[in-house]
Protein backbone atom coordinates (compact mmCIF):
# COMPACT_ATOMS: atom_id res chain seq x y z
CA UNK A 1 99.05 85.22 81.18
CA UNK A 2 100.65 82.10 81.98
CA UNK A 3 102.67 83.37 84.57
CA UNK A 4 106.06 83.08 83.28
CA UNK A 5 106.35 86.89 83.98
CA UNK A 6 105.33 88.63 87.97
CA UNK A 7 104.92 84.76 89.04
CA UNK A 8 103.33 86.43 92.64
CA UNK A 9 100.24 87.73 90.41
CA UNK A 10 97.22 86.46 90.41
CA UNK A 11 94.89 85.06 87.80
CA UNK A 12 92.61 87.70 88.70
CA UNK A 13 94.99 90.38 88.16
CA UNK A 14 96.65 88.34 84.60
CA UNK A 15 92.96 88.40 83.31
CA UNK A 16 92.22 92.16 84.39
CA UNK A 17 95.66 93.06 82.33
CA UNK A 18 94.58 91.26 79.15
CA UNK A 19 90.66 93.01 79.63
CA UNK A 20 91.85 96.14 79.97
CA UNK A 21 95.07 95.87 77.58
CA UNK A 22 92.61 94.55 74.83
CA UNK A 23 90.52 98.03 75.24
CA UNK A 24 93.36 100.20 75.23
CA UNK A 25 94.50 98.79 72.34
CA UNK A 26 91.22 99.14 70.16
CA UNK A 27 90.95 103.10 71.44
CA UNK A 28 95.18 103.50 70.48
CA UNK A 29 94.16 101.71 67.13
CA UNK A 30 90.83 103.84 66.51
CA UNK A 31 93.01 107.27 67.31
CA UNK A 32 95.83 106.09 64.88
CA UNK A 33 93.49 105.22 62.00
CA UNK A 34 92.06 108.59 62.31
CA UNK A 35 95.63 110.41 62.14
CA UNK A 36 96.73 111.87 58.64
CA UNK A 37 98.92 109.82 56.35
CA UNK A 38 101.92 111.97 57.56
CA UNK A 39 101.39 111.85 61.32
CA UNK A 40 101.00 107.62 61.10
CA UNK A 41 104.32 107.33 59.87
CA UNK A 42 105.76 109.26 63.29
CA UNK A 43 103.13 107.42 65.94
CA UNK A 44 103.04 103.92 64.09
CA UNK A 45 106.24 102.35 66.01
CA UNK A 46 104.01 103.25 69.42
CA UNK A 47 100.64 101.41 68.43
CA UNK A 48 99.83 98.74 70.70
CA UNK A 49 99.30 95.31 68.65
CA UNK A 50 95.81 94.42 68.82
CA UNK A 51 94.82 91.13 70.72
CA UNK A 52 93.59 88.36 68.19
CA UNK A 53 89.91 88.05 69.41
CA UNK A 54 90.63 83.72 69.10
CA UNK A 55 93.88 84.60 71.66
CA UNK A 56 91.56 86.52 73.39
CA UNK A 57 89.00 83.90 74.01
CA UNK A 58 91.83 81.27 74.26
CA UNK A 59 93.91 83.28 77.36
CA UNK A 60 91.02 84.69 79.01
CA UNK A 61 89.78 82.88 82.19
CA UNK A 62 86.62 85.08 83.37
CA UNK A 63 84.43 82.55 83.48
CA UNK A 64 87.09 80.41 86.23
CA UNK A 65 87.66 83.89 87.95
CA UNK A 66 84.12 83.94 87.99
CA UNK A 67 83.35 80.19 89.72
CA UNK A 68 86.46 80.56 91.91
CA UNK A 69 85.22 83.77 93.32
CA UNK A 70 81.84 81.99 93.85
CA UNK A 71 82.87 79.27 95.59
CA UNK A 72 85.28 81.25 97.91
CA UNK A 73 82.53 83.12 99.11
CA UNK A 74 80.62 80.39 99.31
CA UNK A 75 83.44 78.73 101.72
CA UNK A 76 83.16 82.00 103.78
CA UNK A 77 79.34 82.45 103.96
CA UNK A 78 79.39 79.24 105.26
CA UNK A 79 81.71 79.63 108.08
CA UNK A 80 79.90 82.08 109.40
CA UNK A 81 76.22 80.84 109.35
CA UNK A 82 76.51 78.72 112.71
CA UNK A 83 77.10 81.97 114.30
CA UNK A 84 74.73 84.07 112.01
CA UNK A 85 72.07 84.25 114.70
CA UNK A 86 74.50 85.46 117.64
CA UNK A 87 75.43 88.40 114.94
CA UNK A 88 71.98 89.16 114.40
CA UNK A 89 71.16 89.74 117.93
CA UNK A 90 74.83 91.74 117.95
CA UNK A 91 73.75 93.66 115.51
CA UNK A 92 70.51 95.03 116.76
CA UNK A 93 71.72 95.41 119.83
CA UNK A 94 74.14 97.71 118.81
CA UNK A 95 71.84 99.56 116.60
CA UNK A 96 69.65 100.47 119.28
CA UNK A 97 72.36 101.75 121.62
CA UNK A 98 72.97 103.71 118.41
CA UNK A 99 69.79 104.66 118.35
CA UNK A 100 69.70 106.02 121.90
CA UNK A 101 72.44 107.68 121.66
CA UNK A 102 71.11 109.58 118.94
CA UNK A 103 68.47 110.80 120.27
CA UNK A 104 70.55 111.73 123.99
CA UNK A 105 72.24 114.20 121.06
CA UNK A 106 69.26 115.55 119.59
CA UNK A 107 68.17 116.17 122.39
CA UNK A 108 70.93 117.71 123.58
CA UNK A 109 71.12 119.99 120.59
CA UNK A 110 67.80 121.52 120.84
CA UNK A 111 69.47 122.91 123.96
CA UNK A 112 71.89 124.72 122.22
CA UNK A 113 71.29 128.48 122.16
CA UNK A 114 70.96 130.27 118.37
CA UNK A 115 74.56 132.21 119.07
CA UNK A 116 75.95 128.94 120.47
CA UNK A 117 77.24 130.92 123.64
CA UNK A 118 76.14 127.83 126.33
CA UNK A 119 79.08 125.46 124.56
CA UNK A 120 80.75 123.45 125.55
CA UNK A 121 77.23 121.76 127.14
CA UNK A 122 77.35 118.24 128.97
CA UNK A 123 74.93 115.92 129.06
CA UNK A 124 74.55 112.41 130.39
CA UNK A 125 71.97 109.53 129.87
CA UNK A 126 71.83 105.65 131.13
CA UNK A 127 72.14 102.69 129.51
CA UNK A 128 70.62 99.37 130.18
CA UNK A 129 66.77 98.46 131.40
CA UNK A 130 67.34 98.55 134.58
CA UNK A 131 70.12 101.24 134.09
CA UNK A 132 73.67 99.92 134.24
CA UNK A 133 75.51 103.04 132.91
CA UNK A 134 76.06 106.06 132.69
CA UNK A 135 77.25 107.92 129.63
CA UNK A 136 78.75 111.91 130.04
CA UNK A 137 79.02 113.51 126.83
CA UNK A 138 79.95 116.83 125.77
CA UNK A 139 78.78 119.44 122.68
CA UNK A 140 81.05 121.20 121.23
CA UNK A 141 81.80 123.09 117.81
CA UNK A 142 85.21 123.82 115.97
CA UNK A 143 85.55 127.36 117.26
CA UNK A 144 84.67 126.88 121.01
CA UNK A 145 87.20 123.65 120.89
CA UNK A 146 89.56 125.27 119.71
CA UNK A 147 89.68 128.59 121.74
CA UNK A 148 88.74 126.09 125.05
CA UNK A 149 91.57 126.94 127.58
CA UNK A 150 92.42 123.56 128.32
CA UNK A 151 92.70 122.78 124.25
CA UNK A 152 94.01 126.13 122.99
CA UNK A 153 97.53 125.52 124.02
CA UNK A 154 97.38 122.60 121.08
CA UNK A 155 96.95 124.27 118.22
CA UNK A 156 99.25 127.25 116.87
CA UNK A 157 98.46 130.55 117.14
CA UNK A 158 97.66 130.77 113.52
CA UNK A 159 94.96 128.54 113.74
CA UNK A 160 93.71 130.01 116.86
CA UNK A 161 93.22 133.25 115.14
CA UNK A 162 91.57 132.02 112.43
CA UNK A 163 88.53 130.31 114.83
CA UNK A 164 88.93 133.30 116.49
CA UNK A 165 87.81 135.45 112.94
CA UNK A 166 85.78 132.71 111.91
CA UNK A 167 87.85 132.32 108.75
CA UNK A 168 89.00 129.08 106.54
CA UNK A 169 87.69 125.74 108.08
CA UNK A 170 86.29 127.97 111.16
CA UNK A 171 83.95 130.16 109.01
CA UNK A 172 80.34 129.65 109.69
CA UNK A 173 79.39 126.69 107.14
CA UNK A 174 81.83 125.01 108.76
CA UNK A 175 81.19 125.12 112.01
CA UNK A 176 79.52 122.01 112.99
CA UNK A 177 78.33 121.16 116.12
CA UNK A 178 79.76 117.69 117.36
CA UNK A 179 79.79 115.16 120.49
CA UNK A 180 82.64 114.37 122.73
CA UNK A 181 82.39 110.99 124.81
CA UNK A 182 83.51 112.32 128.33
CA UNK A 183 83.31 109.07 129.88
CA UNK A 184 81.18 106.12 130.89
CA UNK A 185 80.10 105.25 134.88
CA UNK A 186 78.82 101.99 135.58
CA UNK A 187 75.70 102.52 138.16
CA UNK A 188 75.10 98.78 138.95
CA UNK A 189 77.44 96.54 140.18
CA UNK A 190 81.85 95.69 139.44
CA UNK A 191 81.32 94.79 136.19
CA UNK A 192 83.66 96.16 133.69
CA UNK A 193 82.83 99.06 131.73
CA UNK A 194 80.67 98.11 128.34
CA UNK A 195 80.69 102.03 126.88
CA UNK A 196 80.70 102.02 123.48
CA UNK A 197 81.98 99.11 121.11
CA UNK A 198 83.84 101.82 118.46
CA UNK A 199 85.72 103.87 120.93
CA UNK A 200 89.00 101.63 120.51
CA UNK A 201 88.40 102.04 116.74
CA UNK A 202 88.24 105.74 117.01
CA UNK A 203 91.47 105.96 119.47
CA UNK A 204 93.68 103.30 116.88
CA UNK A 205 92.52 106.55 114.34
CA UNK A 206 91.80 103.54 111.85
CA UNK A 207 87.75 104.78 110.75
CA UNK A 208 87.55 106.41 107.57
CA UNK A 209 91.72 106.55 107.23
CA UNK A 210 93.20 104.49 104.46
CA UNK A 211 96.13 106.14 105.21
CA UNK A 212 97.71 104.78 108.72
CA UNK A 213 99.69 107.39 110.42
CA UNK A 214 99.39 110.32 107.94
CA UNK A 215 103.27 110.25 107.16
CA UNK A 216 104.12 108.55 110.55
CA UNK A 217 105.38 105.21 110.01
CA UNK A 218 105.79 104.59 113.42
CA UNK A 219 102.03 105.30 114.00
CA UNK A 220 101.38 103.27 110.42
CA UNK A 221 103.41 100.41 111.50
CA UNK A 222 101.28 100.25 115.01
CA UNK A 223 98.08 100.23 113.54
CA UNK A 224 99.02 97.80 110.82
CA UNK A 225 99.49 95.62 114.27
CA UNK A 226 96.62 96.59 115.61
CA UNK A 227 94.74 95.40 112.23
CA UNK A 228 96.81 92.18 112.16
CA UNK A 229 96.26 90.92 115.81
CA UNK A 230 92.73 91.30 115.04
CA UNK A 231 92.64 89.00 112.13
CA UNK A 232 92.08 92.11 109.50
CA UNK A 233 95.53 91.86 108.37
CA UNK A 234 97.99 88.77 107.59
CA UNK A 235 101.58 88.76 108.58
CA UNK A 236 103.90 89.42 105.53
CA UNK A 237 101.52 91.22 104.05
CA UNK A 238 102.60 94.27 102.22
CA UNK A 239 99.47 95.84 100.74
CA UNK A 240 97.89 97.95 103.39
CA UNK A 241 94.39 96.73 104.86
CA UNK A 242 91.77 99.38 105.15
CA UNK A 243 88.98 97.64 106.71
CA UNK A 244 87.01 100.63 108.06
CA UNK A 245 86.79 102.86 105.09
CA UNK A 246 83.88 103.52 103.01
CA UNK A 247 82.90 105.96 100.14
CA UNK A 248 79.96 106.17 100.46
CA UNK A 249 79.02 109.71 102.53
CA UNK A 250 77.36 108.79 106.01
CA UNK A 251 79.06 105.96 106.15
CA UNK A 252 81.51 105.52 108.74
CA UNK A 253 82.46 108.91 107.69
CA UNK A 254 80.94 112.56 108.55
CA UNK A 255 78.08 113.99 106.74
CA UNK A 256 77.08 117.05 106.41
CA UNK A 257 73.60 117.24 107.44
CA UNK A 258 72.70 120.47 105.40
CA UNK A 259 74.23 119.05 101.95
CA UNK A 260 74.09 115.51 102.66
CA UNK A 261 77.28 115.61 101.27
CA UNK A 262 80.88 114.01 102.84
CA UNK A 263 82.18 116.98 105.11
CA UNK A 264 85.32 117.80 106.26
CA UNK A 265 84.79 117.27 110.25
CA UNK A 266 85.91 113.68 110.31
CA UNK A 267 89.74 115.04 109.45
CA UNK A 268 89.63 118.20 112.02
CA UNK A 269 87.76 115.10 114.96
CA UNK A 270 90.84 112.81 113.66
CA UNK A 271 92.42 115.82 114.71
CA UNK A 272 91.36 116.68 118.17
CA UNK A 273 91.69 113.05 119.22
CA UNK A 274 95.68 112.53 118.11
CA UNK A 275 96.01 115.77 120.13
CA UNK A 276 94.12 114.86 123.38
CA UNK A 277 95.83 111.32 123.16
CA UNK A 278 98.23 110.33 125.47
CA UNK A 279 101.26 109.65 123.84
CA UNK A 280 101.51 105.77 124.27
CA UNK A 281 97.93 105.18 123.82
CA UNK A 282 98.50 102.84 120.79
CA UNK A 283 100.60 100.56 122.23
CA UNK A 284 98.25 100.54 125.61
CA UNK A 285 95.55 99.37 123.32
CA UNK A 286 97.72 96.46 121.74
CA UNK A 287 98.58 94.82 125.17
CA UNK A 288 95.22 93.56 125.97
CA UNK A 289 94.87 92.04 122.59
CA UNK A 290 98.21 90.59 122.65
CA UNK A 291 97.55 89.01 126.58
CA UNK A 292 94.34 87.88 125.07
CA UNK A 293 96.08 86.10 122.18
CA UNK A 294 98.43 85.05 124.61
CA UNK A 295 95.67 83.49 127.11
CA UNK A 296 94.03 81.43 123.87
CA UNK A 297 96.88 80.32 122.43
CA UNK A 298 97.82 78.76 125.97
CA UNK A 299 94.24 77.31 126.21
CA UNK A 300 94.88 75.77 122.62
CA UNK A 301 98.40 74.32 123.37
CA UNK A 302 96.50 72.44 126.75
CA UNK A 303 94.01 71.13 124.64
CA UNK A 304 96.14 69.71 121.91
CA UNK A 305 98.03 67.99 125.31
């Protein structure tokens, strides 16, 4: 607790040890006392020692924790209420491209015939008042991606046949329908493409993964950079960011709509994007941000001149 031993710890961490020591202790204790005479004598050299409840009181620093915590988020609320209002008007904007985009797909599945024979169907709709873009999107389901001609030559043939006999993950229950971002025109002007905010999120393969790379620590290691040039992630860090994963079901993770349960399409989209991807697609995504870093840390070294 005085961090003679794991200096690197914090006090947070110290004072969770002795919180959750202390309780293990009192259950070890209140199992041995309720052991026959004869079975004490074998367990007694493995009883924890009970924490005196004056040590207790003495070592235990909740109530600093406590301020400390306070005031550090404190120190952080405030940095960001200058820009509180911009965020604000952020975030309703995107919630209502959300919103729209929604109801494009609704829309779009109402079109959808009972035995699902007219999928893959595209769809567009514009963005913008007056319209500035264009948005193509696709419906699809597991089975029809799958068995697609262009996308069949991904996936083995065991998999194949088992959309193809609507068996395992390709069995009717799980068969969801879902939406595939073809690609976004711009109808008004040279600006650059706006599209939508998440897409770069979705292609990194960083929503709803705490796990960077599945195995790949080449893949790990580039969206670890990804993370860090971004700010979600400092350098010489070794416990893994996951800044885009919830559990909570709905959110920023697939639902099942049925159930309203978690479901199991956001691993088999993960999926189909890593196998549409082009192979460098990572490290195309990390040279804008690191020419943008670039370009502001030249404006900041003119400045300080």
């Amino acid at each position: 607790m005085r961090g003679e031993i794991a200096p690197d710890h914090s006090q947070y961490t110290r004072n969770l040890f002795l919180t959750r020591y202390r309780s293990t202790a009192k259950l070890v204790r209140s199992w041995f006392d309720a052991l026959p005479d004869a079975e004490r004598q074998t367990y007694r050299p493995f009883v924890l020692p009970e924490v005196n409840m004056f040590l207790y009181e003495e070592l235990s620093q909740s109530k600093q924790i406590v301020q400390q915590q306070r005031a550090q988020r404190k120190t952080e609320t405030e940095a960001i209420v200058p820009h509180f209002a911009d965020l604000r008007a952020e975030a309703h904007y995107r919630f209502n491209r959300l919103t729209r985009l929604r109801q494009a797909y609704l829309q779009a599945v109402t079109q959808v015939l009972p035995d699902r024979s007219n999928l893959p169907l595209d769809f567009s709709y514009d963005e913008g008042d007056p319209s500035q873009e264009r948005l193509h999107c696709r419906l699809w389901d597991r089975r029809r991606f799958v068995l697609d001609s262009e996308h069949a030559e991904l996936y083995s043939p065991n998999t194949r046949g088992r959309a193809r006999n609507k068996r395992d993950n390709y069995a009717d229950e799980y068969n969801e329908i879902f939406l595939e971002l073809v690609k976004v025109e711009r109808l008004d002007g040279d600006a650059p493409l706006e599209g939508l905010w998440f897409t770069e999120l979705l292609a990194v393969g960083i929503v709803g993964s705490a796990s960077y790379g599945g195995g790949n620590e080449e893949e790990a290691l580039k969206r670890r950079l990804w993370l860090r040039q971004w700010g979600y992630e400092e350098e010489g860090t070794e416990t893994q960011t996951a800044p885009f994963v919830t559990k909570v079901p709905g959110l920023l993770t697939w639902v099942n709509e049925t159930t309203g349960r978690a479901s199991c399409q956001g691993r088999f989209i993960r999926g189909c994007v890593k196998r549409l991807q082009r192979p460098n697609a990572i490290d195309e995504l990390l040279r804008p941000v690191r020419r943008s870093r670039q370009q502001a840390a030249g404006v900041s070294a003119q400045t300080d001149r």
